[in-house]
Protein backbone atom coordinates (compact mmCIF):
# COMPACT_ATOMS: atom_id res chain seq x y z
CA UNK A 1 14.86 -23.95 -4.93
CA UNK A 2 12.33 -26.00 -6.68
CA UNK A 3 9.57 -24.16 -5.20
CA UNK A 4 8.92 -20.56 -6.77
CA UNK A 5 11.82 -18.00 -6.50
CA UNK A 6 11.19 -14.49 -6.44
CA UNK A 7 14.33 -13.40 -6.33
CA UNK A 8 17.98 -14.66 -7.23
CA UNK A 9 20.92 -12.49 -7.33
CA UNK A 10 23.75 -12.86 -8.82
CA UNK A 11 26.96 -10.78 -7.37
CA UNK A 12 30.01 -11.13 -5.23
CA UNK A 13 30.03 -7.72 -3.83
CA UNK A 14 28.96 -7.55 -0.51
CA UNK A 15 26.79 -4.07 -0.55
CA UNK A 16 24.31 -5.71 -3.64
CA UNK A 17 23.93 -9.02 -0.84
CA UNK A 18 23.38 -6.95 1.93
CA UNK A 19 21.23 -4.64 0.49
CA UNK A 20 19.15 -7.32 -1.75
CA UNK A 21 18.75 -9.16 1.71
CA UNK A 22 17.15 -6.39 3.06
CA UNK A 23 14.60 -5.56 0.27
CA UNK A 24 13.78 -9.31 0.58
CA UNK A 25 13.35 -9.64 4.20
CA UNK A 26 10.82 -6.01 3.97
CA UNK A 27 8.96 -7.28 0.97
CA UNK A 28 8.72 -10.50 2.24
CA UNK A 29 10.49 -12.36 -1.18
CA UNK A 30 12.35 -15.56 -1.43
CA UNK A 31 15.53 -14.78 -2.07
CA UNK A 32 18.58 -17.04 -3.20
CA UNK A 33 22.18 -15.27 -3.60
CA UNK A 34 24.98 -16.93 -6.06
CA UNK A 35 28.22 -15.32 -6.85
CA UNK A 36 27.71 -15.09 -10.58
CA UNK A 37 26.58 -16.71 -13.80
CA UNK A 38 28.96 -20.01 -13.36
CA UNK A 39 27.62 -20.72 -10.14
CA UNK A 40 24.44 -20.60 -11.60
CA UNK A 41 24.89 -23.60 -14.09
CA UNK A 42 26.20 -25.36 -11.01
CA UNK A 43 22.86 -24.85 -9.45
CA UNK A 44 20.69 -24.99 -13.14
CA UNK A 45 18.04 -28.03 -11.74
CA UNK A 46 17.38 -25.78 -8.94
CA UNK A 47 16.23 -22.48 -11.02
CA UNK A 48 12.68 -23.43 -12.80
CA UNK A 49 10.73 -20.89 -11.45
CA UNK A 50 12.27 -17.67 -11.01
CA UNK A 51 10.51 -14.27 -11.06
CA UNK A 52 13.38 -11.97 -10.91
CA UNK A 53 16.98 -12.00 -11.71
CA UNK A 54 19.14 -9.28 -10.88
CA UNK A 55 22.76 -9.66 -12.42
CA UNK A 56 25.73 -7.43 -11.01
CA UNK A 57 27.81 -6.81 -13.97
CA UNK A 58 29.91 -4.44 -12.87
CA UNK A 59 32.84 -6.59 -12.79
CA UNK A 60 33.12 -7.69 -16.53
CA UNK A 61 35.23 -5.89 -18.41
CA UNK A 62 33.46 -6.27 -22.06
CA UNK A 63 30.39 -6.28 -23.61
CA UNK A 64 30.58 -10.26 -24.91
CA UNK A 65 31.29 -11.17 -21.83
CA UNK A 66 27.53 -9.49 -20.56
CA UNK A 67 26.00 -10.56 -23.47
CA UNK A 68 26.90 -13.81 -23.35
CA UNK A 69 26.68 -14.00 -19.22
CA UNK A 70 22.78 -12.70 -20.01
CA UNK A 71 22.40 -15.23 -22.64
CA UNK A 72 23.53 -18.45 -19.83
CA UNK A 73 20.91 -16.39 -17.22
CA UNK A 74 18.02 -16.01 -19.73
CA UNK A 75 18.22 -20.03 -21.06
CA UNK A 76 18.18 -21.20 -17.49
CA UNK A 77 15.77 -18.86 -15.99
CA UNK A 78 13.21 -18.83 -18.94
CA UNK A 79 10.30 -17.23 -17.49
CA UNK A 80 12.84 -14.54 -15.24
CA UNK A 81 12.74 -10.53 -15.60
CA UNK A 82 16.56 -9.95 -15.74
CA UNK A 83 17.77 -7.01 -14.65
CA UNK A 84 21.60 -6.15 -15.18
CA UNK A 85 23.41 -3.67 -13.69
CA UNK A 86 26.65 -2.56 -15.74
CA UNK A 87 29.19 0.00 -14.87
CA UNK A 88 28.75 3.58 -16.43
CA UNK A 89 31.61 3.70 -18.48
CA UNK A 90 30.41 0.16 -20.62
């Protein structure tokens, strides 16, 4: 990933890959798909220059744990747009 990333998602669930795949593949984005936050600092000298992060929440159970999930995301993708999707009842 050290060239320019214009999209990484990060989510286990199988309908936000396959879907996010999709959008890529039509819009013609680079895409890279990790299963959550911790993979993310396994991968942190990859993720310089990211456009777009879109973070499936939906699976944490408190608000600390977003917050500080969001927090990891925004100090190694600096320059990202995060986007996090939570589950209604937050």
């Amino acid at each position: 990933m050290s060239s320019r990333l214009n999209y990484l998602l990060l989510s286990k669930k199988k309908e936000f890959v396959e879907r996010s795949m999709e959008l890529a593949q039509e819009f013609e984005y680079s895409i890279r798909v990790l299963e959550g936050v911790d993979q993310l600092l396994e991968h942190e000298a990859e993720v310089d220059q990211i456009q777009f992060v879109l973070f499936d929440a939906t699976d944490l159970q408190k608000k600390e744990d977003i917050a500080g999930a969001v927090q990891a995301t925004r100090q190694l993708a600096k320059e990202a747009f995060v986007c996090v999707v939570i589950e209604k009842k937050m």
